[in-house]
Protein backbone atom coordinates (compact mmCIF):
# COMPACT_ATOMS: atom_id res chain seq x y z
CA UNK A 1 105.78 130.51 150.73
CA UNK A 2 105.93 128.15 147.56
CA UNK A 3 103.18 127.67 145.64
CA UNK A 4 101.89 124.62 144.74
CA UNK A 5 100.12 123.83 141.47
CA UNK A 6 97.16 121.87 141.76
CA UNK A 7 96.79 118.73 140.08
CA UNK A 8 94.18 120.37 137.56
CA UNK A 9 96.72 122.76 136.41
CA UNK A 10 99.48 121.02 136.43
CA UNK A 11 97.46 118.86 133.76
CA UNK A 12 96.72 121.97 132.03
CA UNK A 13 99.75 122.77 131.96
CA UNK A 14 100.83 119.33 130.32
CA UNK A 15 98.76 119.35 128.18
CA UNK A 16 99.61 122.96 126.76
CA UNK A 17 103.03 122.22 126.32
CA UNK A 18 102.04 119.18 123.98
CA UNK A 19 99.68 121.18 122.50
CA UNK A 20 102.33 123.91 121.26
CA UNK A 21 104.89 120.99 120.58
CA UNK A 22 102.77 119.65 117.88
CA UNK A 23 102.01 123.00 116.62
CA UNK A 24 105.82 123.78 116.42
CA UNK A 25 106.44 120.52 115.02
CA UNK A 26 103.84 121.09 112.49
CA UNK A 27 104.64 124.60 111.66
CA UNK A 28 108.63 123.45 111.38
CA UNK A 29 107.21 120.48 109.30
CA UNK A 30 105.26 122.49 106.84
CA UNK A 31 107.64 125.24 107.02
CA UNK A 32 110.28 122.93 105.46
CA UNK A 33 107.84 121.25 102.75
CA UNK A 34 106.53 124.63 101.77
CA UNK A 35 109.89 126.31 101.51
CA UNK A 36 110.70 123.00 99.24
CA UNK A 37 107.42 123.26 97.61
CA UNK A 38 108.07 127.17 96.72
CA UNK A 39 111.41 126.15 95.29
CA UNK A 40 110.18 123.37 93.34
CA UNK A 41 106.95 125.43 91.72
CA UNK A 42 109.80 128.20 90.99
CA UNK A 43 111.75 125.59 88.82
CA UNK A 44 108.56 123.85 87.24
CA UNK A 45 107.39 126.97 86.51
CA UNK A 46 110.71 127.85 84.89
CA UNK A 47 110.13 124.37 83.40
CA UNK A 48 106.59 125.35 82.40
CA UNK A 49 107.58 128.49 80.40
CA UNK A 50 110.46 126.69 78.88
CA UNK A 51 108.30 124.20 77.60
CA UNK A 52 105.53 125.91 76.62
CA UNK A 53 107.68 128.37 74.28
CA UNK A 54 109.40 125.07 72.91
CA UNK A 55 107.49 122.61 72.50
CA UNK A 56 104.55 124.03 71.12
CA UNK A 57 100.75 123.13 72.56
CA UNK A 58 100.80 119.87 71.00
CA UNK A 59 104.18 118.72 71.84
CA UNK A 60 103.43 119.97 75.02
CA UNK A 61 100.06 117.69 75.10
CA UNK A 62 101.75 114.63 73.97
CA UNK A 63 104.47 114.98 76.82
CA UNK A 64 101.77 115.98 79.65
CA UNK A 65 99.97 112.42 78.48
CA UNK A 66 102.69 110.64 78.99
CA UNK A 67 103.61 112.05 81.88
CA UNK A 68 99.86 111.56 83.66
CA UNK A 69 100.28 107.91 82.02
CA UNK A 70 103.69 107.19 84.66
CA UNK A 71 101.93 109.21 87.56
CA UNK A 72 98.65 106.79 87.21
CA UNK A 73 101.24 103.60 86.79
CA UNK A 74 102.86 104.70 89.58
CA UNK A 75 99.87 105.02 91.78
CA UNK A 76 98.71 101.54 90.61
CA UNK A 77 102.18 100.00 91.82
CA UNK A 78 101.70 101.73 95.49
CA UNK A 79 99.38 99.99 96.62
CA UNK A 80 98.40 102.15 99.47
CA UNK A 81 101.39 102.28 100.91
CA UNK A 82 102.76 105.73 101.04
CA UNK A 83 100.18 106.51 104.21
CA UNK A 84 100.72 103.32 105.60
CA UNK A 85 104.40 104.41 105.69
CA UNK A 86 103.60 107.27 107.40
CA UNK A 87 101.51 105.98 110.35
CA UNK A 88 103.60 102.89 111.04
CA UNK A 89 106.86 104.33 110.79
CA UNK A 90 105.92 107.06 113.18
CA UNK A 91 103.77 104.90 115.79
CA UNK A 92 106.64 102.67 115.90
CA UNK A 93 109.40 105.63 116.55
CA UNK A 94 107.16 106.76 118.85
CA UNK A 95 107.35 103.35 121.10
CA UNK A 96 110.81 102.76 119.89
CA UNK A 97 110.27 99.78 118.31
CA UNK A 98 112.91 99.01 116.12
CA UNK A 99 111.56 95.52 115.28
CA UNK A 100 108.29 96.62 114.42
CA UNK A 101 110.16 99.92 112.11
CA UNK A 102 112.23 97.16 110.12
CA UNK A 103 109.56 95.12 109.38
CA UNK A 104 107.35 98.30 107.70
CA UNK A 105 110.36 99.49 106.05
CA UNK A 106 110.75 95.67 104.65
CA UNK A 107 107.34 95.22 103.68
CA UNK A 108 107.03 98.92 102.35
CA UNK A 109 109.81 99.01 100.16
CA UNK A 110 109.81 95.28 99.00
CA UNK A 111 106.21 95.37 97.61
CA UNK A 112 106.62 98.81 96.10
CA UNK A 113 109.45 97.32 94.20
CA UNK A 114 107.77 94.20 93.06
CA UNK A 115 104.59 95.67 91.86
CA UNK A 116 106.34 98.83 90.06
CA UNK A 117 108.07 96.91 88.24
CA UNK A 118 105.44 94.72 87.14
CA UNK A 119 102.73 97.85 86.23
CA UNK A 120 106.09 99.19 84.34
CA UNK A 121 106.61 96.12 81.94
CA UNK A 122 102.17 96.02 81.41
CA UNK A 123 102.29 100.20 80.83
CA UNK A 124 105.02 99.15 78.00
CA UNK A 125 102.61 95.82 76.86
CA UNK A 126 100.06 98.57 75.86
CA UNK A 127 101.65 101.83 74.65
CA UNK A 128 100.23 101.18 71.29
CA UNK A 129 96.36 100.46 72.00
CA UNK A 130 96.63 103.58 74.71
CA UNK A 131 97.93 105.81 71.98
CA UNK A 132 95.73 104.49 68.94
CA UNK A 133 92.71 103.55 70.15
CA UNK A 134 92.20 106.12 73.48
CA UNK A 135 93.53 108.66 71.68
CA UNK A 136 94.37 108.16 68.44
CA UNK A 137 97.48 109.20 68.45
CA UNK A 138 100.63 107.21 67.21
CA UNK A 139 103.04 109.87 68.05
CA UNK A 140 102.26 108.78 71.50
CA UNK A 141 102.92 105.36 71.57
CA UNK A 142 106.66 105.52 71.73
CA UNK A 143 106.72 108.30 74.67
CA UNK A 144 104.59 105.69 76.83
CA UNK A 145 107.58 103.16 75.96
CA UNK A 146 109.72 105.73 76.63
CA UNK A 147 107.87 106.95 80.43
CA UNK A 148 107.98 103.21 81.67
CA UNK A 149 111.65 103.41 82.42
CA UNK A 150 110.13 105.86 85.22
CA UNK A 151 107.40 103.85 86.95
CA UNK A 152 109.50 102.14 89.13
CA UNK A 153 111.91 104.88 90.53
CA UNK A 154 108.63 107.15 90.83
CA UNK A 155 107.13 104.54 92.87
CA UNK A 156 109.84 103.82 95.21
CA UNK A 157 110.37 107.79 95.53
CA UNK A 158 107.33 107.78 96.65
CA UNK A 159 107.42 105.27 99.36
CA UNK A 160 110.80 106.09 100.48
CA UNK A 161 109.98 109.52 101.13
CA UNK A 162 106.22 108.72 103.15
CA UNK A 163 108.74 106.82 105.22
CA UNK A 164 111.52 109.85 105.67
CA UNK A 165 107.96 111.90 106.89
CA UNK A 166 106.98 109.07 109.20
CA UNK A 167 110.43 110.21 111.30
CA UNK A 168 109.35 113.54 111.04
CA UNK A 169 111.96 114.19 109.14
CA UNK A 170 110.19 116.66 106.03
CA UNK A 171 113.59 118.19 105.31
CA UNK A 172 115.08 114.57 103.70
CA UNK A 173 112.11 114.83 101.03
CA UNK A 174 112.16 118.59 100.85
CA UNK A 175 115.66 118.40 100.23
CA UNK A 176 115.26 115.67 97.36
CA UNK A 177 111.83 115.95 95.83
CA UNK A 178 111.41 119.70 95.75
CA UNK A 179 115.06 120.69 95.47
CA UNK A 180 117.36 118.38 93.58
CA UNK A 181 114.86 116.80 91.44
CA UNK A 182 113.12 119.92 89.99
CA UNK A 183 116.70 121.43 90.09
CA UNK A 184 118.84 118.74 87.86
CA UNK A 185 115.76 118.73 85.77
CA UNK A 186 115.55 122.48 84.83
CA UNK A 187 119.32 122.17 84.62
CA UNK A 188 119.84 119.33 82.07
CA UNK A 189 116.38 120.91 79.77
CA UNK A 190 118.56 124.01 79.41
CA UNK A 191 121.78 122.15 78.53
CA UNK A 192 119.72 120.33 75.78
CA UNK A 193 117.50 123.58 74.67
CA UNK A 194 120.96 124.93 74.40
CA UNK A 195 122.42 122.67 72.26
CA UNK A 196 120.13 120.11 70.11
CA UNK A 197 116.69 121.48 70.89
CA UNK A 198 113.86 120.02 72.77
CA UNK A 199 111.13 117.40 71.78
CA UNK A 200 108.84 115.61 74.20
CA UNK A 201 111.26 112.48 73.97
CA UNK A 202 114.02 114.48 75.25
CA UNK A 203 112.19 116.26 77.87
CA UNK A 204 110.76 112.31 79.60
CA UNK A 205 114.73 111.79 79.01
CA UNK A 206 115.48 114.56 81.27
CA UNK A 207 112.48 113.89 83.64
CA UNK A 208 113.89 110.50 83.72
CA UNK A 209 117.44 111.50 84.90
CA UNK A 210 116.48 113.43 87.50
CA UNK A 211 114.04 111.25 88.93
CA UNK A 212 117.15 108.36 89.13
CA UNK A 213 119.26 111.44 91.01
CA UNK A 214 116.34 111.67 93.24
CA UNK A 215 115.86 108.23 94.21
CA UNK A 216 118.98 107.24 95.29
CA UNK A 217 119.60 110.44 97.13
CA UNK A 218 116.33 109.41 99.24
CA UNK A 219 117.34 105.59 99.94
CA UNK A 220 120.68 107.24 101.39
CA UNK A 221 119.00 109.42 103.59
CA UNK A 222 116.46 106.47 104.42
CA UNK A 223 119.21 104.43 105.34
CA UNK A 224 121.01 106.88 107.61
CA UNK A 225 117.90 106.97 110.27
CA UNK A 226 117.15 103.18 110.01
CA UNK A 227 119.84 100.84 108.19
CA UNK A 228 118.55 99.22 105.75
CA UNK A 229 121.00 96.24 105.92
CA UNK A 230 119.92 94.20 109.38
CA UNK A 231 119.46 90.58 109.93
CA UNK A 232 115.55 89.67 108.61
CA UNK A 233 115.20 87.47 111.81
CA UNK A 234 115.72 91.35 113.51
CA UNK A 235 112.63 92.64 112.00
CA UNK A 236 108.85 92.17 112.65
CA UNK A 237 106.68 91.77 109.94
CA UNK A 238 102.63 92.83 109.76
CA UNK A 239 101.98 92.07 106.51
CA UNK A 240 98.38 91.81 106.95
CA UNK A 241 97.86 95.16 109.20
CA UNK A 242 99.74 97.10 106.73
CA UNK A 243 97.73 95.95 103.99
CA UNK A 244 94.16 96.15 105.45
CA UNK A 245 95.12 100.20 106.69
CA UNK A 246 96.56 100.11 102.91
CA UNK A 247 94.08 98.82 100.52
CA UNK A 248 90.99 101.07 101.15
CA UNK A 249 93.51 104.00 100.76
CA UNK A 250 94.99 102.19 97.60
CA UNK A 251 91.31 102.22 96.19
CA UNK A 252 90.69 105.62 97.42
CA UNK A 253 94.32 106.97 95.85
CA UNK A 254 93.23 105.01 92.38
CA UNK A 255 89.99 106.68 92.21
CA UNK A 256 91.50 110.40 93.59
CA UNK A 257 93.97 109.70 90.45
CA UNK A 258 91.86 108.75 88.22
CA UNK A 259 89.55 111.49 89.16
CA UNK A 260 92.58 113.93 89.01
CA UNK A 261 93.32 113.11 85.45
CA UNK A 262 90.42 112.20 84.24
CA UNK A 263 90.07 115.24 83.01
CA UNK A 264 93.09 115.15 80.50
CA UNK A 265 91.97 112.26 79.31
CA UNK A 266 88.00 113.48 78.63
CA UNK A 267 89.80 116.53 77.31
CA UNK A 268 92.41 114.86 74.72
CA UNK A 269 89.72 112.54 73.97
CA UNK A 270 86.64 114.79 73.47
CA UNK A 271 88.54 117.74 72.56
CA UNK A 272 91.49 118.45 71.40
CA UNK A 273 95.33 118.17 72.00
CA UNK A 274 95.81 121.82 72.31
CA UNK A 275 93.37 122.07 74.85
CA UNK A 276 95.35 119.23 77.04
CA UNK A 277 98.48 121.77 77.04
CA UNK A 278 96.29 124.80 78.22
CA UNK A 279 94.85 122.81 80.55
CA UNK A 280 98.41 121.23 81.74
CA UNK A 281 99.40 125.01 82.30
CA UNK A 282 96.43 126.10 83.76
CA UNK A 283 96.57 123.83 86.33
CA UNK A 284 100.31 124.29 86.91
CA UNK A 285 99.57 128.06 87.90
CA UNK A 286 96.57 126.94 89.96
CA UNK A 287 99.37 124.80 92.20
CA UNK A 288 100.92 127.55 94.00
CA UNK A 289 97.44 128.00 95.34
CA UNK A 290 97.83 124.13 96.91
CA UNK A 291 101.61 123.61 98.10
CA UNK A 292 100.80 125.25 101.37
CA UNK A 293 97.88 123.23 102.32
CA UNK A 294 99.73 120.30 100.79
CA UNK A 295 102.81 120.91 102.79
CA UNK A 296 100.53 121.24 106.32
CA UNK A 297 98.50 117.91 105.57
CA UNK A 298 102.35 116.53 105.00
CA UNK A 299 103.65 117.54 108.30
CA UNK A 300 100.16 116.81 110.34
CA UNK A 301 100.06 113.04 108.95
CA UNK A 302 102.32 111.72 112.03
CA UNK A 303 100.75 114.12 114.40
CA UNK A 304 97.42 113.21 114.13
CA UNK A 305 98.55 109.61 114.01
CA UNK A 306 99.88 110.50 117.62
CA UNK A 307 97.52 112.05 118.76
CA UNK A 308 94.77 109.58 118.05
CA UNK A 309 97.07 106.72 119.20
CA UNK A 310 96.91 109.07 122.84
CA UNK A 311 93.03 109.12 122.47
CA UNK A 312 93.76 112.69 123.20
CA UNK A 313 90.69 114.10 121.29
CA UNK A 314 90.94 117.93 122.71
CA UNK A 315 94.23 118.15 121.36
CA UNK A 316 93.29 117.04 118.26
CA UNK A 317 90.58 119.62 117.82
CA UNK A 318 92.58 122.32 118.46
CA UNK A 319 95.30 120.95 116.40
CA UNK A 320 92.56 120.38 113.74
CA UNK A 321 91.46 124.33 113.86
CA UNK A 322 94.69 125.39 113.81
CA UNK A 323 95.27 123.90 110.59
CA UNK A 324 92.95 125.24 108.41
CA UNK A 325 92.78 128.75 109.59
CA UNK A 326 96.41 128.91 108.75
CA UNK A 327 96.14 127.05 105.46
CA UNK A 328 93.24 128.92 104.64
CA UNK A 329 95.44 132.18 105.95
CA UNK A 330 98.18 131.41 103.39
CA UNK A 331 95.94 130.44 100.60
CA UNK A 332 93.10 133.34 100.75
CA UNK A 333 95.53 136.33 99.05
CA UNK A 334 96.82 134.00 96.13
CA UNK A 335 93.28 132.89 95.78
CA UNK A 336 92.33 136.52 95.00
CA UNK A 337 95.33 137.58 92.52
CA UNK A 338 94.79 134.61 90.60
CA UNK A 339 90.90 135.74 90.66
CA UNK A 340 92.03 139.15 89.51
CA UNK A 341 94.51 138.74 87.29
CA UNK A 342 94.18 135.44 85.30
CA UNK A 343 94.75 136.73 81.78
CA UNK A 344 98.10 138.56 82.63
CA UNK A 345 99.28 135.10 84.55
CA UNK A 346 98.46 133.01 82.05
CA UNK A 347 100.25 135.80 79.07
CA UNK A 348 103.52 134.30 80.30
CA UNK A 349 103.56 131.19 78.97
CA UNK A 350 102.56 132.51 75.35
CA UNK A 351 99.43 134.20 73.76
CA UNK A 352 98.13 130.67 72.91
CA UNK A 353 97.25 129.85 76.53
CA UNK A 354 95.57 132.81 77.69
CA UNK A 355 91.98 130.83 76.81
CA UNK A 356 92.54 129.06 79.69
CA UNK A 357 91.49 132.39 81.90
CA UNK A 358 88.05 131.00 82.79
CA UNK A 359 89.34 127.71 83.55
CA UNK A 360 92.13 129.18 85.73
CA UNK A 361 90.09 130.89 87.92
CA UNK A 362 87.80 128.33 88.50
CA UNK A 363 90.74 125.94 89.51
CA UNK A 364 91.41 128.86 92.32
CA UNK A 365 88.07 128.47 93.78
CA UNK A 366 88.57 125.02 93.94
CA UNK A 367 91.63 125.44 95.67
CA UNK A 368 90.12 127.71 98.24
CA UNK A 369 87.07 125.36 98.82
CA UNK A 370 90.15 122.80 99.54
CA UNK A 371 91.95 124.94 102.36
CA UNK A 372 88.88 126.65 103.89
CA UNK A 373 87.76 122.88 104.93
CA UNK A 374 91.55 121.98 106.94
CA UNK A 375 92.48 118.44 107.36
CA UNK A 376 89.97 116.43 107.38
CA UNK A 377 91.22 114.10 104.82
CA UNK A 378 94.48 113.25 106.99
CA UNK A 379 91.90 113.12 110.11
CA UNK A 380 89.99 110.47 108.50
CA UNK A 381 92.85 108.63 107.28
CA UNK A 382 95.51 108.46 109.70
CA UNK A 383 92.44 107.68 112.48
CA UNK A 384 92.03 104.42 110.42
CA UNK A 385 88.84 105.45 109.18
CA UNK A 386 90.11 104.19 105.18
CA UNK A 387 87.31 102.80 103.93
CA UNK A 388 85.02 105.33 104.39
CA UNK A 389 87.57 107.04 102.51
CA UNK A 390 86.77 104.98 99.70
CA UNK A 391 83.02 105.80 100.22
CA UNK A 392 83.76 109.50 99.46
CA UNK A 393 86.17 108.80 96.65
CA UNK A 394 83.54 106.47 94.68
CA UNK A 395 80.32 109.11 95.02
CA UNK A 396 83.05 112.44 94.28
CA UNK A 397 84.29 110.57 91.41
CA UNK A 398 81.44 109.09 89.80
CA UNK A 399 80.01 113.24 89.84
CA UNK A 400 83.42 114.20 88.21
CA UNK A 401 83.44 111.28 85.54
CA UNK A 402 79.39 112.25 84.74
CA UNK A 403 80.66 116.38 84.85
CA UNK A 404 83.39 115.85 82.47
CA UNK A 405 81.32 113.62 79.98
CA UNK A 406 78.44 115.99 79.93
CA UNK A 407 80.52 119.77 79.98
CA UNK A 408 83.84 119.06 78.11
CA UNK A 409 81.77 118.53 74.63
CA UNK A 410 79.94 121.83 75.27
CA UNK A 411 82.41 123.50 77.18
CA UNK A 412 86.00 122.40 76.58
CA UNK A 413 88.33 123.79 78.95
CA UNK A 414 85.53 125.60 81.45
CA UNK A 415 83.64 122.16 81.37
CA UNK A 416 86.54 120.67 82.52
CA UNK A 417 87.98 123.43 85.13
CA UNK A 418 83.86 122.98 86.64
CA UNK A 419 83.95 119.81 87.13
CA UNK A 420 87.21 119.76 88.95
CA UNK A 421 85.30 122.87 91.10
CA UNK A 422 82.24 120.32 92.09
CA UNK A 423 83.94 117.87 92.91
CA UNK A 424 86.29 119.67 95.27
CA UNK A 425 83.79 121.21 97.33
CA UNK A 426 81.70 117.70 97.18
CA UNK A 427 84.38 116.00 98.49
CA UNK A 428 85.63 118.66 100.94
CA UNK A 429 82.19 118.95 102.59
CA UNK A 430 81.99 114.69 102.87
CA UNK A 431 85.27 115.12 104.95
CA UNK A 432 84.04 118.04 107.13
CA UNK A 433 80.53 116.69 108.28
CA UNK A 434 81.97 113.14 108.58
CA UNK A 435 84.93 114.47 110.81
CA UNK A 436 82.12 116.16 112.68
CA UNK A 437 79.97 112.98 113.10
CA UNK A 438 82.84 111.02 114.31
CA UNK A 439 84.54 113.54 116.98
CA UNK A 440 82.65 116.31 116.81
CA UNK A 441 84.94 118.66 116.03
CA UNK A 442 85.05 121.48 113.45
CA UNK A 443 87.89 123.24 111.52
CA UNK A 444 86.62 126.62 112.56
CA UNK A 445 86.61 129.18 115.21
CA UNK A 446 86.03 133.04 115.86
CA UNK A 447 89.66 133.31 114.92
CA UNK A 448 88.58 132.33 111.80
CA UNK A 449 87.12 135.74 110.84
CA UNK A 450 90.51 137.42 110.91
CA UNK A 451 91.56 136.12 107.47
CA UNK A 452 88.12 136.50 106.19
CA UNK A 453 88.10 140.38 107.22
CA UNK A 454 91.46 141.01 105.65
CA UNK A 455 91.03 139.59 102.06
CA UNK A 456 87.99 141.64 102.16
CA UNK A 457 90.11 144.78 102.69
CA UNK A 458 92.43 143.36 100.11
CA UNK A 459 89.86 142.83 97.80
CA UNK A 460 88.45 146.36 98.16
CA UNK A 461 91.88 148.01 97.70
CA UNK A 462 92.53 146.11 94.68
CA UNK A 463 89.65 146.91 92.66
CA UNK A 464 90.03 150.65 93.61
CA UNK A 465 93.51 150.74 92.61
CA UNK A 466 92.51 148.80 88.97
CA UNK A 467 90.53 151.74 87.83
CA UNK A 468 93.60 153.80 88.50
CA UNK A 469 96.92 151.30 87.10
CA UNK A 470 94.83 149.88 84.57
CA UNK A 471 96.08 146.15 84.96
CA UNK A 472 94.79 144.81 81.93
CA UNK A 473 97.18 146.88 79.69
CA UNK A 474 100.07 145.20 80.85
CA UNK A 475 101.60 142.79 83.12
CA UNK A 476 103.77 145.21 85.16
CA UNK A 477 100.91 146.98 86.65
CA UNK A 478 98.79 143.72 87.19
CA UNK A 479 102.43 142.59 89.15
CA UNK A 480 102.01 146.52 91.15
CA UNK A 481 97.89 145.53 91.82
CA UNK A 482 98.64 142.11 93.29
CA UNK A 483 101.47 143.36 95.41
CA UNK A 484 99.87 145.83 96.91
CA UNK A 485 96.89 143.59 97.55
CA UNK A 486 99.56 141.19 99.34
CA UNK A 487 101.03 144.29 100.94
CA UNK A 488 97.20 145.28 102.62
CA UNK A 489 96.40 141.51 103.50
CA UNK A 490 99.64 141.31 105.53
CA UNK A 491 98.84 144.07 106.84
CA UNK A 492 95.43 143.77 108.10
CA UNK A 493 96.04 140.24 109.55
CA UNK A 494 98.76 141.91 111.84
CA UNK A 495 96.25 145.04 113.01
CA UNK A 496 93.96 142.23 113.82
CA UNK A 497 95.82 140.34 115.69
CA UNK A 498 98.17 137.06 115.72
CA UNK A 499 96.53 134.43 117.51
CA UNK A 500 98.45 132.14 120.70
CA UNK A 501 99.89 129.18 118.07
CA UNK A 502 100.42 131.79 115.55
CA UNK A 503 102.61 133.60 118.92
CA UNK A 504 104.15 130.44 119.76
CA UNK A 505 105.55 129.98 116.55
CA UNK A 506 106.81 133.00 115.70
CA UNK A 507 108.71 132.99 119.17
CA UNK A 508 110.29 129.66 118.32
CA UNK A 509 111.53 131.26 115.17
CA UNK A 510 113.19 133.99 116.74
CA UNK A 511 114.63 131.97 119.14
CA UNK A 512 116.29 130.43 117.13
CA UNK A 513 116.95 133.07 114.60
CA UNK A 514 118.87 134.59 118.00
CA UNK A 515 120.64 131.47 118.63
CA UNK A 516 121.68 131.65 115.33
CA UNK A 517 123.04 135.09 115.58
CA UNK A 518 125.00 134.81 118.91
CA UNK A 519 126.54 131.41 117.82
CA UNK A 520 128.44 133.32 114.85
CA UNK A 521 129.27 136.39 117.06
CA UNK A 522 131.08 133.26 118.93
CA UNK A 523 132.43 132.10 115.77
CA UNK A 524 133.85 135.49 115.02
């Protein structure tokens, strides 16, 4: 006799398979940013050493000032937009509503375009009063001139690529943010180390080249899921939506930037150059510790969006724990070398910048505080909640702005690195209870313990083998500690136990890892 599900668990059933399609979809979508992520910090960190050992501290300060100077321009040219571009592109693929996707791409790109250019030809207006008066510093002036050429091509990057995500499509930005860009760069800094040295002018010159590459190869890729040439009477244009989701992310993103390099501007101002290019590499360590929650709040941007647009609120929470145990998973054993082993790390890039140590670890516990808390920045925005967004940004960066003034005299580099801790877990906490208060959900279940239990064991291991390899004698055996820490992590986290979406996942990949392998037995 055939059974018959009931109507209860047929639903369950539904809802299941959703449940592990967005987890698939997010795992494949992070998978893909991260692997591009990983390549890209390989490069820049290529980049960073090649610098560093080149240019010198200062050099190396001038060109990371210039450089924060075209990511703030580009931020002001924005407007908001990027997110925007993510949850109208992908509500409108989702209803197939072409009209509706060629208005957003319209209104996206033709602002962006408008406005970048305009902050581009101001950013040149006042190269000279920036670099004499903020921080007196004429040899700075013509490197601002210089980094305008990039505002608008960084801003329309941007754009173009929130718009690639909004199709779900992470591998079109992977492929040309993370890979070619970092790629020609590193490629064309060699060719001119090679033959007539490097400067900071020469290295925004190369920057600059490879951002052009970058761009266009995005706008094809743009174009080839929705054409960009179509009759304008074909397209549907919500101006006004777009910008009131926009705006209170635009302030928010303003404030988040200025609060992100604040810092290098309390610290060239207040302290020295020098310290701006310890700092700079510092804090370029400190990133491996955030591409994989980066690349997971990437690919969860058009889910959530979904999901809220479905009111389906269970899914959501389970998507939402999902999330952060497995950024905080992926982020807890760097966390802990980088804890460890600071000095060695930092001995890379030159004797000079090993006094960033204190500052480098302190940047790691900020990045844990980030991926112990999940999503709940891409939970609040792509819900529509944006201006309480701003709320959080104003009160976290009026703390940072008062942190900075008050430590960086007496502290330097720590002063700085602590402020940037207090204000992560201050804003990290604001998203976590207001997540709660709105939906009642939290990032964390028993699961949760698993990764907690194994860095433990990690931890243990670790110290017990440093009385025996010695790892402050030499980088080798710090590189022999931290793999072996990695090595007992993995380790643990398998003897505990993989959880159901970590299971769905990892059948998925060898599915198609299979697939793979019987479709070139056919080809052979």
């Amino acid at each position: 006799m055939a059974y018959t599900l009931s109507t209860s668990e047929a639903s369950r059933i539904s809802q299941r398979r959703v449940s592990d399609q967005n987890i698939v979809s997010a795992a494949k979508g992070g998978g893909i940013t991260f692997a591009g992520t990983v390549f890209a910090y390989g490069a820049r960190f290529m980049i960073g050493i090649l610098l560093a050992r080149s240019l010198g501290a200062e050099q190396y300060g001038l060109y990371s000032l210039a450089t924060t100077a075209v990511a703030v321009a580009a931020a002001l040219a924005l407007l908001g937009m990027e997110s925007a571009m993510v949850r109208y592109v992908s509500l409108f693929v989702s209803r197939r509503d072409t009209a509706g996707l060629r208005g957003t791409l319209e209104v996206g790109l033709g602002l962006t375009t408008v406005t970048s250019l305009l902050t581009g030809i101001g950013m040149y207006a006042l190269a000279g009063p920036i670099a004499e008066r903020l921080f007196h510093e004429p040899a700075l002036a013509p490197l601002l001139r210089l980094a305008t050429l990039m505002v608008p091509f960084e801003s329309l990057n941007s754009i173009t690529a929130a718009a690639t995500r909004g199709f779900k499509k992470m591998q079109y930005s992977a492929i040309t943010q993370q890979v070619s860009r970092p790629l020609i760069k590193l490629v064309v800094l060699v060719v001119l180390a090679i033959t007539v040295g490097l400067n900071a002018a020469r290295t925004l010159a190369a920057q600059t080249f490879a951002l052009v590459i970058a761009c266009a190869m995005i706008l094809y890729f743009l174009n080839h899921l929705c054409s960009l040439r179509h009759p304008i009477q074909t397209a549907r244009r919500d101006v006004k939506g777009m910008l009131n989701f926009a705006l209170p992310l635009y302030v928010t993103r303003l404030i988040t930037m200025f609060r992100g390099n604040i810092q290098t501007v309390f610290l060239g101002a207040l302290n020295t150059i020098t310290s701006v290019g310890i700092f700079t590499v510092a804090a370029q360590v400190n990133r491996i510790g955030q591409m994989f929650h980066h690349s997971v709040v990437i690919a969860s941007m058009p889910i959530v969006s979904e999901l809220y647009g479905r009111r389906d609120r269970e899914q959501m929470g389970r998507f939402y724990q999902t999330m952060a145990r497995w950024t905080f998973t992926l982020n807890l054993p760097l966390f802990l070398v980088v804890l460890l082993f600071p000095t060695q790390i930092l001995s890379v890039f030159g004797k000079s910048y090993v006094g960033g140590a204190t500052a480098l670890g302190l940047l790691a516990w900020a990045n844990l505080a980030t991926s112990a808390t999940g999503i709940g920045g891409v939970m609040i925005d792509m819900t529509g909640r944006t201006r309480l967004k701003v709320v959080n940004a104003v009160v976290v960066s009026t703390l940072v702005v008062g942190l900075n003034a008050l430590l960086i005299p007496r502290w330097g580099l720590t002063g700085a690195a602590t402020a940037a801790l207090v204000s992560a877990v201050t804003g990290n906490l604001l998203a976590l209870l207001e997540v709660f208060a709105l939906f009642r959900l939290l990032p964390y279940n028993v699961s949760f313990l698993k990764p907690v239990a194994a860095g433990l064991a990690a931890l243990g291991v670790a110290l017990a083998l440093s009385h025996v390899l010695h790892p402050e004698e030499g980088l080798v055996y710090a590189a022999v500690n931290a793999a072996v820490l990695v090595l007992v992590y993995v380790g643990m986290i398998l003897v505990l136990g993989l959880s159901d979406e970590d299971r769905v996942v990892l059948a998925r990949l060898r599915g198609r890892l299979s697939n793979m392998h019987a479709s070139r037995k056919t080809d052979g």
